[in-house]
C-alpha atoms as a PDB file:
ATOM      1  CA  UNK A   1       9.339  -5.356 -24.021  1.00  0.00           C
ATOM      2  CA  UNK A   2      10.812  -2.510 -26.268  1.00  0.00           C
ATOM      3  CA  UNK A   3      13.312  -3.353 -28.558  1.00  0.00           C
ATOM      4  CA  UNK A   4      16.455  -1.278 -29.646  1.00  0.00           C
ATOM      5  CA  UNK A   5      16.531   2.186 -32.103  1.00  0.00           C
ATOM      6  CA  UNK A   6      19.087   1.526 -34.855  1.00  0.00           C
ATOM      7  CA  UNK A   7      20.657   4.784 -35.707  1.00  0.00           C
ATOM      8  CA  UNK A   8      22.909   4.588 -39.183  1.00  0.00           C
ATOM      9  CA  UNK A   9      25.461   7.326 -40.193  1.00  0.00           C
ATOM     10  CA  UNK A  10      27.204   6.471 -43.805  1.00  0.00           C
ATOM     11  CA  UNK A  11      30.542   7.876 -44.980  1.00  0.00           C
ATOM     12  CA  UNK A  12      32.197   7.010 -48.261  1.00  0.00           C
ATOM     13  CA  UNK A  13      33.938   3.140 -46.968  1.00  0.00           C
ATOM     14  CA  UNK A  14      32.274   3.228 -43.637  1.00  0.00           C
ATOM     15  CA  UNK A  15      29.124   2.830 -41.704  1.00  0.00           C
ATOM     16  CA  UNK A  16      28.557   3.715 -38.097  1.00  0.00           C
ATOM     17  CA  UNK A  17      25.364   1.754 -36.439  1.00  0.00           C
ATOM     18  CA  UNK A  18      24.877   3.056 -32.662  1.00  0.00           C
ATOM     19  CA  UNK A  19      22.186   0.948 -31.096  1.00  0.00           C
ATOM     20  CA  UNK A  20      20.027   2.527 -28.191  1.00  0.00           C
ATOM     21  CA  UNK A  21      17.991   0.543 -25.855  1.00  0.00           C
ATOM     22  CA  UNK A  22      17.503  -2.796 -25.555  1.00  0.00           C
ATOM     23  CA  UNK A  23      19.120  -5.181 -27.994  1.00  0.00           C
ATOM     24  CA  UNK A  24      17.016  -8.344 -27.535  1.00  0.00           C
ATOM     25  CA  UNK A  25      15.087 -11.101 -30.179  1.00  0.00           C
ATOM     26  CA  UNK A  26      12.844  -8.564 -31.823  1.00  0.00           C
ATOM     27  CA  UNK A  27      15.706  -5.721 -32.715  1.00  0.00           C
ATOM     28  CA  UNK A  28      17.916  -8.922 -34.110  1.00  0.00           C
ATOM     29  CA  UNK A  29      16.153  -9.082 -37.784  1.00  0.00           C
ATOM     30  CA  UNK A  30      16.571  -5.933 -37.692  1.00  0.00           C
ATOM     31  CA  UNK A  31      20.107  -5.489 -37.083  1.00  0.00           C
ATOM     32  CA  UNK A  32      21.034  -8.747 -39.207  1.00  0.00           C
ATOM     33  CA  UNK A  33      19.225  -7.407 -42.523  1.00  0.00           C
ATOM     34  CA  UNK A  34      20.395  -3.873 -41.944  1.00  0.00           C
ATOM     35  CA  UNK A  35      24.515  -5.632 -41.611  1.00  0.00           C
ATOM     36  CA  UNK A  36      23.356  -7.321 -44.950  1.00  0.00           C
ATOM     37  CA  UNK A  37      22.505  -4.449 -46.619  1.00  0.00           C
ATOM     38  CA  UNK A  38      25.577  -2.409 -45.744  1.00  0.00           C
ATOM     39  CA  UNK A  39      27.738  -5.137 -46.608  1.00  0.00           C
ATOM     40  CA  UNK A  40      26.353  -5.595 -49.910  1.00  0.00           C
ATOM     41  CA  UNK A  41      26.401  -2.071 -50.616  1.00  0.00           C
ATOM     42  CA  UNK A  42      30.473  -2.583 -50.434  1.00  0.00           C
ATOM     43  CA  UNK A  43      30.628  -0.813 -46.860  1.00  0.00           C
ATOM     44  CA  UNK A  44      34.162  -1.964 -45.445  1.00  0.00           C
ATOM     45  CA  UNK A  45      34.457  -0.291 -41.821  1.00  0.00           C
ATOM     46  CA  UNK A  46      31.855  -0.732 -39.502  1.00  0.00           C
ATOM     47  CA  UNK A  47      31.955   1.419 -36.348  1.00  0.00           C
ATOM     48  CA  UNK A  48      29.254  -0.187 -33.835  1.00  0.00           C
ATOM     49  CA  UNK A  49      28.406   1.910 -30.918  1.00  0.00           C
ATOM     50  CA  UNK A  50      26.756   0.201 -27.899  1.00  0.00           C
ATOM     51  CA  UNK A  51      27.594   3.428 -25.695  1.00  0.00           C
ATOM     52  CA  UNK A  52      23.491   3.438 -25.151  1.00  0.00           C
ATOM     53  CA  UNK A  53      22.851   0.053 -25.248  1.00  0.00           C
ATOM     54  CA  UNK A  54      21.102  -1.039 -21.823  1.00  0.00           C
ATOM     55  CA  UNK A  55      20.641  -4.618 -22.441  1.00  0.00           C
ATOM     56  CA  UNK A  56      22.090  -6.641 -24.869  1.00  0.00           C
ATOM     57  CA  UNK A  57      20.051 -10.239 -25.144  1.00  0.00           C
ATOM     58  CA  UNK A  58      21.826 -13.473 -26.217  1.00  0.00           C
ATOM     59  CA  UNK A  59      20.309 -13.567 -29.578  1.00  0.00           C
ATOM     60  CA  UNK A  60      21.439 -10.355 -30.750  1.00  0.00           C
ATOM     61  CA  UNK A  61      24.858 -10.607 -29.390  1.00  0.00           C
ATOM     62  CA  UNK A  62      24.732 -14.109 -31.490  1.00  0.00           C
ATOM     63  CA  UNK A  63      23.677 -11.361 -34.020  1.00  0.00           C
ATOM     64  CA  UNK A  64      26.570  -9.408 -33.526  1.00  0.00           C
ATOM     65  CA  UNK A  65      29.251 -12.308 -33.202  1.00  0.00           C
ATOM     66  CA  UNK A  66      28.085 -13.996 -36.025  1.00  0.00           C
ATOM     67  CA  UNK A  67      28.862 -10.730 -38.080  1.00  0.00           C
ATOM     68  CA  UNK A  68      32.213 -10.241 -36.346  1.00  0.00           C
ATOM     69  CA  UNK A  69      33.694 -14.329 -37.053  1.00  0.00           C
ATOM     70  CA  UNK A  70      32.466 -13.857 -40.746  1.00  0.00           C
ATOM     71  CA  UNK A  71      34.026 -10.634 -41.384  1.00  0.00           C
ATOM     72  CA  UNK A  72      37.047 -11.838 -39.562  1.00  0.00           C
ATOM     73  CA  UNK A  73      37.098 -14.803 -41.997  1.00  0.00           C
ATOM     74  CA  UNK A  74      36.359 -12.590 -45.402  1.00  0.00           C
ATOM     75  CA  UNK A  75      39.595 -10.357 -44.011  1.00  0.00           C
ATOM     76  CA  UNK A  76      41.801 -12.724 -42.664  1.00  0.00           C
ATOM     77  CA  UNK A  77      40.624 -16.124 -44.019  1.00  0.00           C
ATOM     78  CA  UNK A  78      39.349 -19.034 -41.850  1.00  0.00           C
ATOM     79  CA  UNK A  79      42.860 -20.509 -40.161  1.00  0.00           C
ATOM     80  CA  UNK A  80      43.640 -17.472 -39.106  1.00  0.00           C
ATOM     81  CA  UNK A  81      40.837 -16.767 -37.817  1.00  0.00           C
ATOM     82  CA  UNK A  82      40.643 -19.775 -35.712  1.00  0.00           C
ATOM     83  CA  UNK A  83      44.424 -18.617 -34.644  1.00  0.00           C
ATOM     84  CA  UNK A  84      42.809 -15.454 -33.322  1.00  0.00           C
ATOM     85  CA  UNK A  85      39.466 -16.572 -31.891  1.00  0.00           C
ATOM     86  CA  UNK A  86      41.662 -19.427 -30.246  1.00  0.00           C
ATOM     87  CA  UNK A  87      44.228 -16.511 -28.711  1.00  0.00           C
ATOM     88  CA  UNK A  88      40.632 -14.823 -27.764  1.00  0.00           C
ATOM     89  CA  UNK A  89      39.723 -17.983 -25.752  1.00  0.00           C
ATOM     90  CA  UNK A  90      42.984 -18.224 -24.096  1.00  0.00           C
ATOM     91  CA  UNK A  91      43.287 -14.984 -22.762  1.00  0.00           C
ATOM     92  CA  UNK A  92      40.075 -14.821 -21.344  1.00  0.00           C
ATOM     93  CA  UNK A  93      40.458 -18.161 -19.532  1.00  0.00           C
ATOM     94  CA  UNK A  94      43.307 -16.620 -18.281  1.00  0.00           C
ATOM     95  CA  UNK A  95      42.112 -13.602 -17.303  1.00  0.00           C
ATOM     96  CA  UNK A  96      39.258 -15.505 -15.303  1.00  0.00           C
ATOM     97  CA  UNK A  97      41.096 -17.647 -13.411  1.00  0.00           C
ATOM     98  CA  UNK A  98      43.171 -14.610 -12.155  1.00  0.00           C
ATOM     99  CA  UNK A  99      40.425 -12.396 -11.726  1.00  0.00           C
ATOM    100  CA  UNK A 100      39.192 -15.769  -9.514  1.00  0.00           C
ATOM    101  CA  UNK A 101      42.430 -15.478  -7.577  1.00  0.00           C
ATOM    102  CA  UNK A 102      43.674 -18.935  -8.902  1.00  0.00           C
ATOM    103  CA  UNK A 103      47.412 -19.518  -8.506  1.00  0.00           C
ATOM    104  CA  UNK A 104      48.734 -19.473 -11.980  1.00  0.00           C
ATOM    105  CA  UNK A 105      51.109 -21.989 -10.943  1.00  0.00           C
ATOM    106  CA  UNK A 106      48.722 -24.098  -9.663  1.00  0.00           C
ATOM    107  CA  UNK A 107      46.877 -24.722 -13.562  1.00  0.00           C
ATOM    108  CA  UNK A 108      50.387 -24.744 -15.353  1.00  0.00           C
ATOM    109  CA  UNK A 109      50.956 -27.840 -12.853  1.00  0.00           C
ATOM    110  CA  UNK A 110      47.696 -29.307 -13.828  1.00  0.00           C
ATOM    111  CA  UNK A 111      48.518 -28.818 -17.519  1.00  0.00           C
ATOM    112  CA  UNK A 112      52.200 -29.532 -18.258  1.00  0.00           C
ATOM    113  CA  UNK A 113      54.329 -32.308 -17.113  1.00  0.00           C
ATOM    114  CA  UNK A 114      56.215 -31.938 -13.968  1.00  0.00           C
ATOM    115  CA  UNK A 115      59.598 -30.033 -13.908  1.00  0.00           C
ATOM    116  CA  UNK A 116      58.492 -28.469 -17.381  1.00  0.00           C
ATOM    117  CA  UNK A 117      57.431 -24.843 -16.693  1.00  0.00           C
ATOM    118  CA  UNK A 118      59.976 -23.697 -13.429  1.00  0.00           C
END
């Protein structure tokens, strides 16, 4: 199985990584040292585009989340962080259970006390 091309364009503060292929276990060194790198280098903006990007395998999208929830936590600092990854959680919950046609009246009545949401 092929693994993905890493393609890496550097401005002054920024780095722009477009990944081609397919991002599976054996592109995920790869794309981990290369973060590194640019990170030590004192790269702030990263532009990551997965336009070409046919398959992305769980390791590398560990990879890439891994990257994101650090960088998050150098920006923002770790509660808020939580606050935001928690408001991330919520709203795709949500969003499932609508997109599965659930009554959102239905789960607020399994969640909250009677009487306490009409």
């Amino acid at each position: 199985m092929s693994s993905a091309n890493l393609f890496v364009l550097v401005g002054k503060n920024f780095a722009c990584i477009k990944i081609a292929g397919r991002a599976n276990f054996a592109s995920s060194p790869d794309f981990k040292t290369l973060l590194s790198e640019l990170a030590q280098k004192g790269f702030g903006h990263f532009i990551i585009d997965l336009g070409e990007c046919v398959l992305m395998a769980s390791t590398f999208l560990g990879v890439l989340a891994g990257f994101v929830v650090g960088l998050l936590i150098i920006l923002f600092g770790f509660f808020k962080t939580i606050f935001v990854l928690l408001c991330i959680l919520t709203g795709y919950l949500i969003g499932k259970r609508i997109d599965e046609k659930e009554d959102i009246m239905e789960i607020l009545d399994r969640l909250l006390p009677p009487g306490h949401h009409r």
